[in-house]
Protein backbone atom coordinates (compact mmCIF):
# COMPACT_ATOMS: atom_id res chain seq x y z
CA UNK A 1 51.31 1.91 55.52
CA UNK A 2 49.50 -0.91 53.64
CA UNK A 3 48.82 -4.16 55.59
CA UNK A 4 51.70 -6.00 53.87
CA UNK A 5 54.81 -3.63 54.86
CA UNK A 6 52.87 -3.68 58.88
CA UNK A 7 53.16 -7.63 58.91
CA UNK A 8 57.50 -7.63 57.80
CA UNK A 9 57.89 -4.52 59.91
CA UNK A 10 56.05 -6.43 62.72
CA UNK A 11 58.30 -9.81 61.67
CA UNK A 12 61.26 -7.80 61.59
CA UNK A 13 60.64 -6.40 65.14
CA UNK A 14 60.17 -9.73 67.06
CA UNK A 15 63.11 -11.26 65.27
CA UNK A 16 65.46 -8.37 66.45
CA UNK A 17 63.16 -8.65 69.92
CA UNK A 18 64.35 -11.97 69.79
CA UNK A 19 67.98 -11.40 68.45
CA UNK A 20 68.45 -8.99 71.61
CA UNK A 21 66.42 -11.30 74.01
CA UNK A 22 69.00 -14.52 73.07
CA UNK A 23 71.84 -11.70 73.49
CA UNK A 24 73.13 -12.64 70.02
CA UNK A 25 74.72 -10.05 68.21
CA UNK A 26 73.75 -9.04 64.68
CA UNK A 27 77.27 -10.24 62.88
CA UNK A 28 76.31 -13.77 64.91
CA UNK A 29 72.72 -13.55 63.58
CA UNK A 30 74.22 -13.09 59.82
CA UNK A 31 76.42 -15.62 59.69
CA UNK A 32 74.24 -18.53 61.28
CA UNK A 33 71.41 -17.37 59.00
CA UNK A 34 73.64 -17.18 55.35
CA UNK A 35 72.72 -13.85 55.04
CA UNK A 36 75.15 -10.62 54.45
CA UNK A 37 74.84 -8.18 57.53
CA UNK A 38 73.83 -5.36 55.60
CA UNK A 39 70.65 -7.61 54.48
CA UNK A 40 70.18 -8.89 57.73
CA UNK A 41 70.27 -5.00 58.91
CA UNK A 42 67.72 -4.23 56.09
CA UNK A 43 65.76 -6.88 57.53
CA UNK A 44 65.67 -5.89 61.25
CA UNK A 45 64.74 -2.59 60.56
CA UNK A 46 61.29 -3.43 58.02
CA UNK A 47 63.17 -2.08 55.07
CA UNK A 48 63.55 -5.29 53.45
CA UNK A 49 60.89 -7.74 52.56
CA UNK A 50 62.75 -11.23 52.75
CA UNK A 51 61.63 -14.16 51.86
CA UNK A 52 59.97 -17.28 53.16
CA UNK A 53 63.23 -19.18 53.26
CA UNK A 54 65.03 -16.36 54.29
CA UNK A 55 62.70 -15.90 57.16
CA UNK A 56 62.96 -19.69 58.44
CA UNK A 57 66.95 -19.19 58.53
CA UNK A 58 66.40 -16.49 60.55
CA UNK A 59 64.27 -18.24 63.06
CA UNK A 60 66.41 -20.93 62.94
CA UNK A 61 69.50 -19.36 63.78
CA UNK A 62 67.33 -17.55 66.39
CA UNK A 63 66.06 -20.97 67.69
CA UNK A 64 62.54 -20.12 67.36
CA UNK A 65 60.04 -21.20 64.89
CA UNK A 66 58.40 -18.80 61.97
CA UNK A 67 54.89 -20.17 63.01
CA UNK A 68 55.30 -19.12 66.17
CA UNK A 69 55.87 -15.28 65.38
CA UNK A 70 53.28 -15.27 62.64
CA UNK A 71 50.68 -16.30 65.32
CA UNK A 72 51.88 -13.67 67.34
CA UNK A 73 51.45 -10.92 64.67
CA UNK A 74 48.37 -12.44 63.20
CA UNK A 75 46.03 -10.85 66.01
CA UNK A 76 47.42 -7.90 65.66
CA UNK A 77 47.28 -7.16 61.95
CA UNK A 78 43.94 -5.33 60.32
CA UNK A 79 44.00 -6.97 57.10
């Protein structure tokens, strides 16, 4: 896996992390965010690589900031 599909797949895992943690379902998550729920699944699972905006509506609707989970997945990434 190159080092740019491991950081969305690693995105994509702490915003469903978060998504479960907030008990907000993923129909919720879609509309809040402007985003069709077959994206938003795409998303969730790494298969999609959104983008920057897309990301922030996300973390929005998931009350929690895009900073925030980048510094979380920055130590963790071999670049």
């Amino acid at each position: 896996m190159d080092a740019e599909t491991e950081v969305y797949r690693k995105i994509a895992c702490r915003l469903e992390q978060r998504r479960i943690d907030i008990g907000m379902s993923k129909r919720r998550l879609s509309i809040l965010s402007g985003i069709t729920p077959v994206y938003l699944r795409e998303v969730l699972r790494g298969d999609r690589k959104p983008s920057v905006v897309v990301l922030m509506d996300l973390c929005s609707a998931l009350n929690i900031k895009l900073s925030k989970i980048l510094s979380e997945i920055e130590s963790c990434i071999d670049m």
